[in-house]
PDB file of N, CA and C in Angstrom:
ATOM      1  N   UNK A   1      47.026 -37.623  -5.397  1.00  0.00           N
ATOM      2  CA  UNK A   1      47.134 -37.676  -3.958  1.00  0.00           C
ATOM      3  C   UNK A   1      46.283 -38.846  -3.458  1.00  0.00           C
ATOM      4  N   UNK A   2      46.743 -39.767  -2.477  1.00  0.00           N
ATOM      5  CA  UNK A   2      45.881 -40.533  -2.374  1.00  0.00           C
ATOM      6  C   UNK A   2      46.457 -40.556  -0.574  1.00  0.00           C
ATOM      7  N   UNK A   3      45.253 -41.266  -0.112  1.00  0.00           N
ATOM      8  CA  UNK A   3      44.853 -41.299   1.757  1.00  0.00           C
ATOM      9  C   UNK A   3      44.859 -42.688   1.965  1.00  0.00           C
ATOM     10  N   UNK A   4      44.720 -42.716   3.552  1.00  0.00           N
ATOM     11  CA  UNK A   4      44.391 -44.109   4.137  1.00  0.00           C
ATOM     12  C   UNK A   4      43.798 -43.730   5.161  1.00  0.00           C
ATOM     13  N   UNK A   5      42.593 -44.107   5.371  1.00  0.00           N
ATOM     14  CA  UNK A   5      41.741 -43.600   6.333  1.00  0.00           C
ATOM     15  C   UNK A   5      41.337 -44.712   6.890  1.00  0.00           C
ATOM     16  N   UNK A   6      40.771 -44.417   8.600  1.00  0.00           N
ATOM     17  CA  UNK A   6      40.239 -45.764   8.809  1.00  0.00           C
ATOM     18  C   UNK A   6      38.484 -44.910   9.288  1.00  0.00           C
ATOM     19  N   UNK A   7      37.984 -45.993   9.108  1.00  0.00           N
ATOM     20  CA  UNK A   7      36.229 -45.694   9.452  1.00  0.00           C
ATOM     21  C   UNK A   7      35.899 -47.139   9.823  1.00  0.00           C
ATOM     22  N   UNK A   8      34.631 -47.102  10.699  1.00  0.00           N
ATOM     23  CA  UNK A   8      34.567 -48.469  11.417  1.00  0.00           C
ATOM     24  C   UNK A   8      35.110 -49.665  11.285  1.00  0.00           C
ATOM     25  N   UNK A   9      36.084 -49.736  12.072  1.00  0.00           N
ATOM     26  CA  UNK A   9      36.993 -50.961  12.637  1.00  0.00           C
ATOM     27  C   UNK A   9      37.582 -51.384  11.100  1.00  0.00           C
ATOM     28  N   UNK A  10      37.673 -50.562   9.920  1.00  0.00           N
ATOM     29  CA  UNK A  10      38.598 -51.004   9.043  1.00  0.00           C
ATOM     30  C   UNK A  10      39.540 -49.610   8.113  1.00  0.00           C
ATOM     31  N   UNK A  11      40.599 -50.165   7.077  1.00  0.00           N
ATOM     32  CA  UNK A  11      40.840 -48.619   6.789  1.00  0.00           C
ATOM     33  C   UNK A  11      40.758 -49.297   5.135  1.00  0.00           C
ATOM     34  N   UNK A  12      40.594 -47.850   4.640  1.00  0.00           N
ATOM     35  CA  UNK A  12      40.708 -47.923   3.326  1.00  0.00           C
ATOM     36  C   UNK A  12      41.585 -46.872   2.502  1.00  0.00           C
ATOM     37  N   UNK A  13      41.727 -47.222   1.138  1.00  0.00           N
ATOM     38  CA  UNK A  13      43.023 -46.195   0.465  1.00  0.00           C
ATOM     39  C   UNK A  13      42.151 -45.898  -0.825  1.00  0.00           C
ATOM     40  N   UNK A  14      41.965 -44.718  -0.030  1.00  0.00           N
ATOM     41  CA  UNK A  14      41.070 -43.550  -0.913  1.00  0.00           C
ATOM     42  C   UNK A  14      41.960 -41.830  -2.042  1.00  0.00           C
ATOM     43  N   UNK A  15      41.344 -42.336  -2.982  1.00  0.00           N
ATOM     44  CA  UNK A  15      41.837 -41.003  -3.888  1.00  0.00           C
ATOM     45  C   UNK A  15      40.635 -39.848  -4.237  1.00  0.00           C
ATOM     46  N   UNK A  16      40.803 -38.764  -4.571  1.00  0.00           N
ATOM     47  CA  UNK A  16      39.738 -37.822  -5.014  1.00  0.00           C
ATOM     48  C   UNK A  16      38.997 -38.352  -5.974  1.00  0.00           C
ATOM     49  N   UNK A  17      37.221 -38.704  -6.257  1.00  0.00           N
ATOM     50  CA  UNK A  17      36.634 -39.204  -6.945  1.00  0.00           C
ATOM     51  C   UNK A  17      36.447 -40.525  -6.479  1.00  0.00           C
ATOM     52  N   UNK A  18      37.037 -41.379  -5.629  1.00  0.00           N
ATOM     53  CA  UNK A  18      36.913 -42.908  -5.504  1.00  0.00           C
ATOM     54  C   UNK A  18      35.380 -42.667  -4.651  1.00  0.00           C
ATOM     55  N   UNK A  19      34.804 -44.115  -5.225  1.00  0.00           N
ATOM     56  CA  UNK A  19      33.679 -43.905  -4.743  1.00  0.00           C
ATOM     57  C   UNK A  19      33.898 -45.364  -3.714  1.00  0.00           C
ATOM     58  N   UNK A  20      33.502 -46.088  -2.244  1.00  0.00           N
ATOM     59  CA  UNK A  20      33.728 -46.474  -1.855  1.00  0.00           C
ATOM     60  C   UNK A  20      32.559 -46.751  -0.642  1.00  0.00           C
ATOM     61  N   UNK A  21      32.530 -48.391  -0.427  1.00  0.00           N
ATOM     62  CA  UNK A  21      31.107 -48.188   0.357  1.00  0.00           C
ATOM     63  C   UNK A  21      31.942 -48.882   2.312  1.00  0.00           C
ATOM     64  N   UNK A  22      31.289 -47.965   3.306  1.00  0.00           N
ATOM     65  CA  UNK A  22      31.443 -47.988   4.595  1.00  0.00           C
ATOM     66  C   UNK A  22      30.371 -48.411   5.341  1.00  0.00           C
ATOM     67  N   UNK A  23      31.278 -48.591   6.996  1.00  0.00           N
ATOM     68  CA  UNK A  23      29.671 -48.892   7.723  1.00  0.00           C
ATOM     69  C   UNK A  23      29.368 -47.475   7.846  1.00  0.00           C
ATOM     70  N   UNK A  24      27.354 -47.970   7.940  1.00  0.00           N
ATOM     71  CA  UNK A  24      27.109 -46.713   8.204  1.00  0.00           C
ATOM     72  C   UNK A  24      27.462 -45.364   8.915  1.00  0.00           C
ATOM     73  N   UNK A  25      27.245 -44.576   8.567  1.00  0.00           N
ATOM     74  CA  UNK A  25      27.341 -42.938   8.616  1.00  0.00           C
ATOM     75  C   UNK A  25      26.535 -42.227   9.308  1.00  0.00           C
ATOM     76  N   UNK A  26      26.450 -41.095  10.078  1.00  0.00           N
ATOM     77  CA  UNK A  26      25.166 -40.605   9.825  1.00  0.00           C
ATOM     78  C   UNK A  26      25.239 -39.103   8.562  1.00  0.00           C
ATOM     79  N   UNK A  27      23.980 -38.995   8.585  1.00  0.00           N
ATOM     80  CA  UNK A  27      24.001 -37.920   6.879  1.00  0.00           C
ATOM     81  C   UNK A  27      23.226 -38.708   6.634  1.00  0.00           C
ATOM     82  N   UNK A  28      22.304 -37.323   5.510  1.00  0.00           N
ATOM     83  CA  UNK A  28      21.559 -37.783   4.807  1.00  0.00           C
ATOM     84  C   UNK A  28      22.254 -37.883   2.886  1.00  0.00           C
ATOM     85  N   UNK A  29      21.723 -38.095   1.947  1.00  0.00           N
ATOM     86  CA  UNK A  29      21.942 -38.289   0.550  1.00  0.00           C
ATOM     87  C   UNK A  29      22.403 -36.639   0.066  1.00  0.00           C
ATOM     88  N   UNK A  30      23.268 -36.532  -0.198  1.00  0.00           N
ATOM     89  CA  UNK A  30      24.103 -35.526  -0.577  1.00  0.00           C
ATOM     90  C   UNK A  30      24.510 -34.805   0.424  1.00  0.00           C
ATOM     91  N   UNK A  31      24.769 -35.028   1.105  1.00  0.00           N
ATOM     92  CA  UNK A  31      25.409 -34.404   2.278  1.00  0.00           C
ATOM     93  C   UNK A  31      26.918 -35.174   2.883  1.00  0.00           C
ATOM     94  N   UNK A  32      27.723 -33.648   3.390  1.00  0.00           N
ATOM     95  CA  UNK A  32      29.207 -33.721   3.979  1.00  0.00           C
ATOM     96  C   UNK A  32      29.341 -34.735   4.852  1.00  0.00           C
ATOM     97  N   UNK A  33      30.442 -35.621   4.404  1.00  0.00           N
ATOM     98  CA  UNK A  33      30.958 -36.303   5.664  1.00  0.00           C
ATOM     99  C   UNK A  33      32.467 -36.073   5.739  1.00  0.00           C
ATOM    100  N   UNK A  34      33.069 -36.091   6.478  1.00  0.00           N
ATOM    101  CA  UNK A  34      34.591 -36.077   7.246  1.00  0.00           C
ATOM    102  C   UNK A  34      35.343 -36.976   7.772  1.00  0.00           C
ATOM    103  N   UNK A  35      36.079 -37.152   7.218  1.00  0.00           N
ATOM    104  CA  UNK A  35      37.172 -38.057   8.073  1.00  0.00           C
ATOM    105  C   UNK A  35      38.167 -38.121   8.553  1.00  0.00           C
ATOM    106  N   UNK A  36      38.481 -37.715   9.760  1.00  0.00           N
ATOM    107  CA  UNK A  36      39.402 -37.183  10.375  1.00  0.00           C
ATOM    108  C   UNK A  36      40.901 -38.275  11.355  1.00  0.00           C
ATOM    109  N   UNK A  37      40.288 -39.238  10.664  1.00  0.00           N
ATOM    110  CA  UNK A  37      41.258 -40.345  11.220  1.00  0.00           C
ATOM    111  C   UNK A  37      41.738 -40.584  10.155  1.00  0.00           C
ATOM    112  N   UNK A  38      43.171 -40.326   9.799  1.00  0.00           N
ATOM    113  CA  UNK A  38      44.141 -39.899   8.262  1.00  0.00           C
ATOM    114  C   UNK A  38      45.262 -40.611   8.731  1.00  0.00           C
ATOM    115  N   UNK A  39      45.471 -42.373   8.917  1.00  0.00           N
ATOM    116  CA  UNK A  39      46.629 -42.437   8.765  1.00  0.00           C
ATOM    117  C   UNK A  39      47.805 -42.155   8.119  1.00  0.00           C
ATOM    118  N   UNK A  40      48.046 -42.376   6.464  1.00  0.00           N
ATOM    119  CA  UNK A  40      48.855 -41.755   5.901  1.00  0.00           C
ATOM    120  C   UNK A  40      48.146 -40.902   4.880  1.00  0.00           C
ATOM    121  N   UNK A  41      49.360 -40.381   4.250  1.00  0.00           N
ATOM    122  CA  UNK A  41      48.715 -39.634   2.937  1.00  0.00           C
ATOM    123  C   UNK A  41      50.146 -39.531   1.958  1.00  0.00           C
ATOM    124  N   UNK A  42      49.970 -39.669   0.788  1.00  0.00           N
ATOM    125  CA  UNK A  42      51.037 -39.613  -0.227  1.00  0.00           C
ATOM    126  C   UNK A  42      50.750 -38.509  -0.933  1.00  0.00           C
ATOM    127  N   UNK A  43      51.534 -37.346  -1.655  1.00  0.00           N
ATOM    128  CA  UNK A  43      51.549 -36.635  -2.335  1.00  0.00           C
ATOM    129  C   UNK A  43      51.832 -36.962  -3.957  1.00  0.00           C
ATOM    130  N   UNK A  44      51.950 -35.973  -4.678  1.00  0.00           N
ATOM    131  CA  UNK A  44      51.613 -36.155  -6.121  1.00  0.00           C
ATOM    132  C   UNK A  44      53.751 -36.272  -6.267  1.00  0.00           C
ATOM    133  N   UNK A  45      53.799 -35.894  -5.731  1.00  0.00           N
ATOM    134  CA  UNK A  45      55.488 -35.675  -5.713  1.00  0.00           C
ATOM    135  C   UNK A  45      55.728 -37.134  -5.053  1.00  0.00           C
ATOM    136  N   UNK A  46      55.221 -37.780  -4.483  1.00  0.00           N
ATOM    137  CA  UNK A  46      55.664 -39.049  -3.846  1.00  0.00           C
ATOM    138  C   UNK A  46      56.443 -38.699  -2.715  1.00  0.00           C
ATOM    139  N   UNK A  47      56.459 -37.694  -1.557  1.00  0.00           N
ATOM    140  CA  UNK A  47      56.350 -37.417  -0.721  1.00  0.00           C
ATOM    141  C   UNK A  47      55.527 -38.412   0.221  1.00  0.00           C
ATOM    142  N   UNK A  48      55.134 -39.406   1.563  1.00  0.00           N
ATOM    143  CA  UNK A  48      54.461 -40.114   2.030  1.00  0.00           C
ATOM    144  C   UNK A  48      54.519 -39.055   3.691  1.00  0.00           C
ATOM    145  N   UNK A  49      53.573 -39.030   4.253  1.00  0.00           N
ATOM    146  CA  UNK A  49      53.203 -38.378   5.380  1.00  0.00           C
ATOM    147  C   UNK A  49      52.543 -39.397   5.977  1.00  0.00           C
ATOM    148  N   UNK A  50      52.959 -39.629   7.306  1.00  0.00           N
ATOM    149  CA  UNK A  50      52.537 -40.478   8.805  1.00  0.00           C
ATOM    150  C   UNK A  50      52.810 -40.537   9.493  1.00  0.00           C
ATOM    151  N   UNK A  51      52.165 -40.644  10.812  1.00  0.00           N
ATOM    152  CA  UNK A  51      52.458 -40.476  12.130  1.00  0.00           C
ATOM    153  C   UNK A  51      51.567 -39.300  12.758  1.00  0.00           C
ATOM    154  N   UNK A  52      51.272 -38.897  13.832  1.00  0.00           N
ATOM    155  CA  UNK A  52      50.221 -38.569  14.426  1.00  0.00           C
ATOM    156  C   UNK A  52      50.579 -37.224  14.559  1.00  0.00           C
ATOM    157  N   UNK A  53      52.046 -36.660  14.310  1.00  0.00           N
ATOM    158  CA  UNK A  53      52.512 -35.126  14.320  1.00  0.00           C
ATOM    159  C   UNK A  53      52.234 -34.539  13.051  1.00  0.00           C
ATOM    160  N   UNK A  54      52.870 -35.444  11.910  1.00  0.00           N
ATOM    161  CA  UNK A  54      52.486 -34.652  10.446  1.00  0.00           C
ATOM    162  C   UNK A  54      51.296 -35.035   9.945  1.00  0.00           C
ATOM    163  N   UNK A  55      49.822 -35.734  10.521  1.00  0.00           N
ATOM    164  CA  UNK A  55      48.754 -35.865  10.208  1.00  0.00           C
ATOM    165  C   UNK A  55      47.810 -35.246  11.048  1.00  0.00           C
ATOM    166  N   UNK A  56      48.319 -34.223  12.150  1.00  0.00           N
ATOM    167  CA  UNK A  56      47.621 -33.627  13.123  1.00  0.00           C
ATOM    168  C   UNK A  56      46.156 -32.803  12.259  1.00  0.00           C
ATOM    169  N   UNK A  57      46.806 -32.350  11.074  1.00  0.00           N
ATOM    170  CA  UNK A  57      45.574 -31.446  10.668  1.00  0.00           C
ATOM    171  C   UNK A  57      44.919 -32.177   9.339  1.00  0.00           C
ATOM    172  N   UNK A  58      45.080 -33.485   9.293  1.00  0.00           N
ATOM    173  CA  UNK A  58      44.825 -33.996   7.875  1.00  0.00           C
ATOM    174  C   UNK A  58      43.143 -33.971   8.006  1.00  0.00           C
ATOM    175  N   UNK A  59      42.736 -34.232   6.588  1.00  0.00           N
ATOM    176  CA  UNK A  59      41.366 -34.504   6.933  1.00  0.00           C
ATOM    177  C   UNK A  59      41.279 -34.923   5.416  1.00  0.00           C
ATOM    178  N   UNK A  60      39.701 -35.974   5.346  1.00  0.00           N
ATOM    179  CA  UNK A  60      39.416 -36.080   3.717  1.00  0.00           C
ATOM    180  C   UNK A  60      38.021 -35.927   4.144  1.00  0.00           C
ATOM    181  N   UNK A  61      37.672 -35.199   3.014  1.00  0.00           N
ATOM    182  CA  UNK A  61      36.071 -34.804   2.811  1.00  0.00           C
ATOM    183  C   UNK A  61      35.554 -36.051   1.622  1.00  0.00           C
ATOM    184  N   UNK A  62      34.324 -35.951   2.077  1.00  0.00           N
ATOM    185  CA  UNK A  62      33.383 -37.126   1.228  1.00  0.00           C
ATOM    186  C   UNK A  62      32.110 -36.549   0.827  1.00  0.00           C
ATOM    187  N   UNK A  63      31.746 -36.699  -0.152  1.00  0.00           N
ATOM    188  CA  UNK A  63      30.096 -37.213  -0.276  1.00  0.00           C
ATOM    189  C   UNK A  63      28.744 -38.275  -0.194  1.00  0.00           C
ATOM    190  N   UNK A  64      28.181 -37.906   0.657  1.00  0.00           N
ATOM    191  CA  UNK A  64      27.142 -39.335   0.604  1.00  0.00           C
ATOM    192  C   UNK A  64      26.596 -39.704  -0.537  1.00  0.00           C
ATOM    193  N   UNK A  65      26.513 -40.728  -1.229  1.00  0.00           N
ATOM    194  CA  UNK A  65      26.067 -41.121  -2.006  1.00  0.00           C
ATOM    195  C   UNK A  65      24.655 -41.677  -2.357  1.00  0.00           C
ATOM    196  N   UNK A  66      24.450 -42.480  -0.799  1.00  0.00           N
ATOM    197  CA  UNK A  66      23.445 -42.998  -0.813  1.00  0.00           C
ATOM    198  C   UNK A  66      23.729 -43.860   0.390  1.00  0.00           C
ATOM    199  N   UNK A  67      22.313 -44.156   0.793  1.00  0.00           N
ATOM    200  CA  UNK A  67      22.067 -44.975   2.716  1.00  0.00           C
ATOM    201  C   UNK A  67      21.351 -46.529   1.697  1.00  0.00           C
ATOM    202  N   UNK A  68      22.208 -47.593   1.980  1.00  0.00           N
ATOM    203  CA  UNK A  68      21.590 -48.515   2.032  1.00  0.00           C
ATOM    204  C   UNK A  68      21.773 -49.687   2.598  1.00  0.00           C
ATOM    205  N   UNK A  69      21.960 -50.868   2.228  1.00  0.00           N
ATOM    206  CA  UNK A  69      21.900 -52.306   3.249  1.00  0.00           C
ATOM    207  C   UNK A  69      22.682 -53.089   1.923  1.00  0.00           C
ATOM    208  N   UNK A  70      24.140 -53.980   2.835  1.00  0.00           N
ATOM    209  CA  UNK A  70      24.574 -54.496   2.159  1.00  0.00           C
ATOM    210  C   UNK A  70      24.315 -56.064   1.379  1.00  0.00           C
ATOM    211  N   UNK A  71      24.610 -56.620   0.670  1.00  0.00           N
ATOM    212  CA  UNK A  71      24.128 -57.634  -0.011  1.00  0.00           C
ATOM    213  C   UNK A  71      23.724 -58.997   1.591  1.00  0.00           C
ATOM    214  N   UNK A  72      23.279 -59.959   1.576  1.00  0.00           N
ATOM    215  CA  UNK A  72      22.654 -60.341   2.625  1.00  0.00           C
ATOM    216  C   UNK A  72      23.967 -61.528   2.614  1.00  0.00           C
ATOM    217  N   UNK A  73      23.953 -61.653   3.754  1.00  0.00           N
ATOM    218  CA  UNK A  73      25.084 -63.079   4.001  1.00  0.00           C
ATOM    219  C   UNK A  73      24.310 -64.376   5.261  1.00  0.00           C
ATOM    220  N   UNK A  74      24.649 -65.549   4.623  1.00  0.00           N
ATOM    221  CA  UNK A  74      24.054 -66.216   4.918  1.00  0.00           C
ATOM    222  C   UNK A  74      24.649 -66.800   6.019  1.00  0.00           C
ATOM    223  N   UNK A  75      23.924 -67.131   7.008  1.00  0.00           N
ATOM    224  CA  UNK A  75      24.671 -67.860   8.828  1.00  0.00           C
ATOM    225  C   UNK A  75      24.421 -69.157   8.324  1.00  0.00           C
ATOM    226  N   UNK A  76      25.067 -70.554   8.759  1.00  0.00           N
ATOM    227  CA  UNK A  76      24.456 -71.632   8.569  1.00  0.00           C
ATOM    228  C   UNK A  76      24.963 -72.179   9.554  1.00  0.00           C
ATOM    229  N   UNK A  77      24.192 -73.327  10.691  1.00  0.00           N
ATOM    230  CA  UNK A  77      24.942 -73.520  11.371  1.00  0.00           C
ATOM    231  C   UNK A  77      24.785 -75.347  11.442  1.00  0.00           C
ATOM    232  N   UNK A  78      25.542 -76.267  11.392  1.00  0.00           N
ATOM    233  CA  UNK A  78      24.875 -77.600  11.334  1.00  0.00           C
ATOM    234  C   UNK A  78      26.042 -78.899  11.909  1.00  0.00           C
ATOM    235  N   UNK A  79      25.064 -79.201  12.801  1.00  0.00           N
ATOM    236  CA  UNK A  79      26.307 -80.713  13.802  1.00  0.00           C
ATOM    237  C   UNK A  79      25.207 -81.875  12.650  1.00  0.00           C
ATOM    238  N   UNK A  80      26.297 -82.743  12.418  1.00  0.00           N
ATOM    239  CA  UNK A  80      25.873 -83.967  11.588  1.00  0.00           C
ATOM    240  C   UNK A  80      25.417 -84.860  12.299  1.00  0.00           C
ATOM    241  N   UNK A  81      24.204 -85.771  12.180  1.00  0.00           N
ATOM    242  CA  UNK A  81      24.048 -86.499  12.982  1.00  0.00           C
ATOM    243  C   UNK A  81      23.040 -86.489  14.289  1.00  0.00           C
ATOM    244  N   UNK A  82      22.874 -85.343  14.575  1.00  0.00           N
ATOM    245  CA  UNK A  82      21.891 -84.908  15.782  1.00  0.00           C
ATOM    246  C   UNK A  82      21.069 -83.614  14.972  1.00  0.00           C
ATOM    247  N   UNK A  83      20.797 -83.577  13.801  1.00  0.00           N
ATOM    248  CA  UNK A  83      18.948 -83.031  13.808  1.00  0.00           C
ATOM    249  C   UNK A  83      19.750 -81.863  14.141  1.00  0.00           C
ATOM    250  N   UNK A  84      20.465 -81.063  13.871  1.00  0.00           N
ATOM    251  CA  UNK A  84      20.853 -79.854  14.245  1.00  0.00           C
ATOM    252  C   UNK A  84      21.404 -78.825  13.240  1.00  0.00           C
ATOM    253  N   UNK A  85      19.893 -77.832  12.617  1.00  0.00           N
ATOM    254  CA  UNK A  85      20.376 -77.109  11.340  1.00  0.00           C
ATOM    255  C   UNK A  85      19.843 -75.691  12.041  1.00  0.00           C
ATOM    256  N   UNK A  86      20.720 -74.736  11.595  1.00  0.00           N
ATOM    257  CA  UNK A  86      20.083 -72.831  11.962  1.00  0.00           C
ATOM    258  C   UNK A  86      20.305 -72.558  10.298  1.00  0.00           C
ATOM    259  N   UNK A  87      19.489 -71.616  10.047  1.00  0.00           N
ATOM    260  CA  UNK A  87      19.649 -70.846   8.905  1.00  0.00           C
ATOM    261  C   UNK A  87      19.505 -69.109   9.671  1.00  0.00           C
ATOM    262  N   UNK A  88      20.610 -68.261   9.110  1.00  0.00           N
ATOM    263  CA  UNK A  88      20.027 -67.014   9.557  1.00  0.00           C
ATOM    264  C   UNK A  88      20.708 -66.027   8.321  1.00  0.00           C
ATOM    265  N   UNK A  89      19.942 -65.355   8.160  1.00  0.00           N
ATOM    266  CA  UNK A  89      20.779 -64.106   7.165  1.00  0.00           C
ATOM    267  C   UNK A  89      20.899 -63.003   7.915  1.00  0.00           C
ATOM    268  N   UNK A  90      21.623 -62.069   7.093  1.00  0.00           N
ATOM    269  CA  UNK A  90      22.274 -60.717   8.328  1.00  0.00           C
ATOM    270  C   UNK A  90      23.011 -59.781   6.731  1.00  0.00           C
ATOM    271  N   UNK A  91      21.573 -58.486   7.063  1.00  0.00           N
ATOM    272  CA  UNK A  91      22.745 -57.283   5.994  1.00  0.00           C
ATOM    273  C   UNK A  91      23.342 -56.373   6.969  1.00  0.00           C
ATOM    274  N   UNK A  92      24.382 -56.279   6.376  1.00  0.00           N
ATOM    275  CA  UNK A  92      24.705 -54.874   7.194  1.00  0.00           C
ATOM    276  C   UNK A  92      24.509 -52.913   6.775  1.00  0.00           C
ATOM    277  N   UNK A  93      23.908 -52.263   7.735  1.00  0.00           N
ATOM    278  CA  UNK A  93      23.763 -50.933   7.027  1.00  0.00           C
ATOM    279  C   UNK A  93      24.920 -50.460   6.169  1.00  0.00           C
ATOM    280  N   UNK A  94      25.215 -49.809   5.096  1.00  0.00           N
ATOM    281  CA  UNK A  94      26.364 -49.366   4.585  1.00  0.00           C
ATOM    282  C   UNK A  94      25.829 -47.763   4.290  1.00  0.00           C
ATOM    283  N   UNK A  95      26.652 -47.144   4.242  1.00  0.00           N
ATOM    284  CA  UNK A  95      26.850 -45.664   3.774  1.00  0.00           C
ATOM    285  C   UNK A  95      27.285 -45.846   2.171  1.00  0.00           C
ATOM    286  N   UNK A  96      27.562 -45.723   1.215  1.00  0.00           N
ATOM    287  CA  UNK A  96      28.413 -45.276  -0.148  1.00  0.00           C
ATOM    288  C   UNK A  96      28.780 -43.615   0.000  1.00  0.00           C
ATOM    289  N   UNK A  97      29.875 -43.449  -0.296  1.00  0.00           N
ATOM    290  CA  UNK A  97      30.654 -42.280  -0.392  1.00  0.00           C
ATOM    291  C   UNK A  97      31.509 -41.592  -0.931  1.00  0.00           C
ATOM    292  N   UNK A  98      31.487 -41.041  -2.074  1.00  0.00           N
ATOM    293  CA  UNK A  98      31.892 -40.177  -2.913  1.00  0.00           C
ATOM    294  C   UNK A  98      33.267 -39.405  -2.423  1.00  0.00           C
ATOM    295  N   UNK A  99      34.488 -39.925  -2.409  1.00  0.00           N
ATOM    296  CA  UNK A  99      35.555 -38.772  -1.622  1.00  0.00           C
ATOM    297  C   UNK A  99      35.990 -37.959  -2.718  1.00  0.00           C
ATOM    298  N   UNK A 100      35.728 -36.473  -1.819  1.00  0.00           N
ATOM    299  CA  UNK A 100      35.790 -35.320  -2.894  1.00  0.00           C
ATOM    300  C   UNK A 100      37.036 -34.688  -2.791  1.00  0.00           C
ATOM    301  N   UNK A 101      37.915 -34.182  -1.856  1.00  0.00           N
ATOM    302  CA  UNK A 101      39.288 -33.923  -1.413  1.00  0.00           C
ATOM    303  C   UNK A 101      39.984 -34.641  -0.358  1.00  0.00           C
ATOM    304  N   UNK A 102      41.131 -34.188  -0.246  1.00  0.00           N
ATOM    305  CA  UNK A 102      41.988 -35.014   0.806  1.00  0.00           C
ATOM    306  C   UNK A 102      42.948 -33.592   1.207  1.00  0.00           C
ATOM    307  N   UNK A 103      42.894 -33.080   2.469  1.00  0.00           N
ATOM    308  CA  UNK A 103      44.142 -31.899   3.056  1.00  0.00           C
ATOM    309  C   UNK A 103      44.897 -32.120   3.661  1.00  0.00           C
ATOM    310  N   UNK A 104      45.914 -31.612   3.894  1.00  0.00           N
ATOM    311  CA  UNK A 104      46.644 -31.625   4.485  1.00  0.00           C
ATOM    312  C   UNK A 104      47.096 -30.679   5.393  1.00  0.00           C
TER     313      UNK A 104
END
C-alpha cells in the first residue's frame, strides 16, 4: 500500500516502514504523528483512491524519529566589479519520520 501525502508546502509518496525526513513537526522522539492530508492512496490490488470524497477518512500514522537541523546551505550573493560579496548559511529544522500505517 503506498500514500501521497502532503506536509509543509510539499508532498511525498510514502509506504509502511519508509523512513522520510519533513519540515518540522511538533512531537517529541518517539512519539505519534498524523497525517491527515492523504491525497491519493493505492492498494495492494492496484486499486488507486483520490479525490476529497474517497479520501474523506484517510489518514497515515508516523513515528518520530528524531528533531534535528538540516544539512546547512550556503546564500552567496555577489555583483562583479563593485566590492559587493554576502555570505550567509541557513539550516532548516527537519522532523525524520518513521511511517508506520496508512488507512483508509
Amino acid at each position: 500500500m503506498e500514500a501521497v501525502i502532503a506536509t509543509g508546502g510539499k508532498q511525498y509518496r510514502v509506504t509502511p516502514g519508509q523512513v522520510i525526513s519533513v519540515e518540522k513537526l511538533p512531537g517529541d522522539k518517539g512519539g505519534v504523528v498524523e497525517f491527515r492530508s492523504v491525497l491519493m492512496v493505492t492498494r495492494d490490488g492496484g486499486d488507486v483512491l483520490s479525490g476529497a470524497d474517497a479520501l474523506k477518512t484517510a489518514l497515515v500514522k508516523g513515528e518520530v524519529v528524531r528533531q534535528a537541523r538540516s544539512r546547512k546551505v550556503m546564500i552567496v550573493k555577489f555583483k562583479r566589479r563593485k566590492n559587493y560579496r554576502r555570505h550567509r548559511g541557513h539550516r532548516q529544522a527537519a522532523t525524520t519520520v518513521r511511517i508506520t500505517d496508512i488507512e483508509v
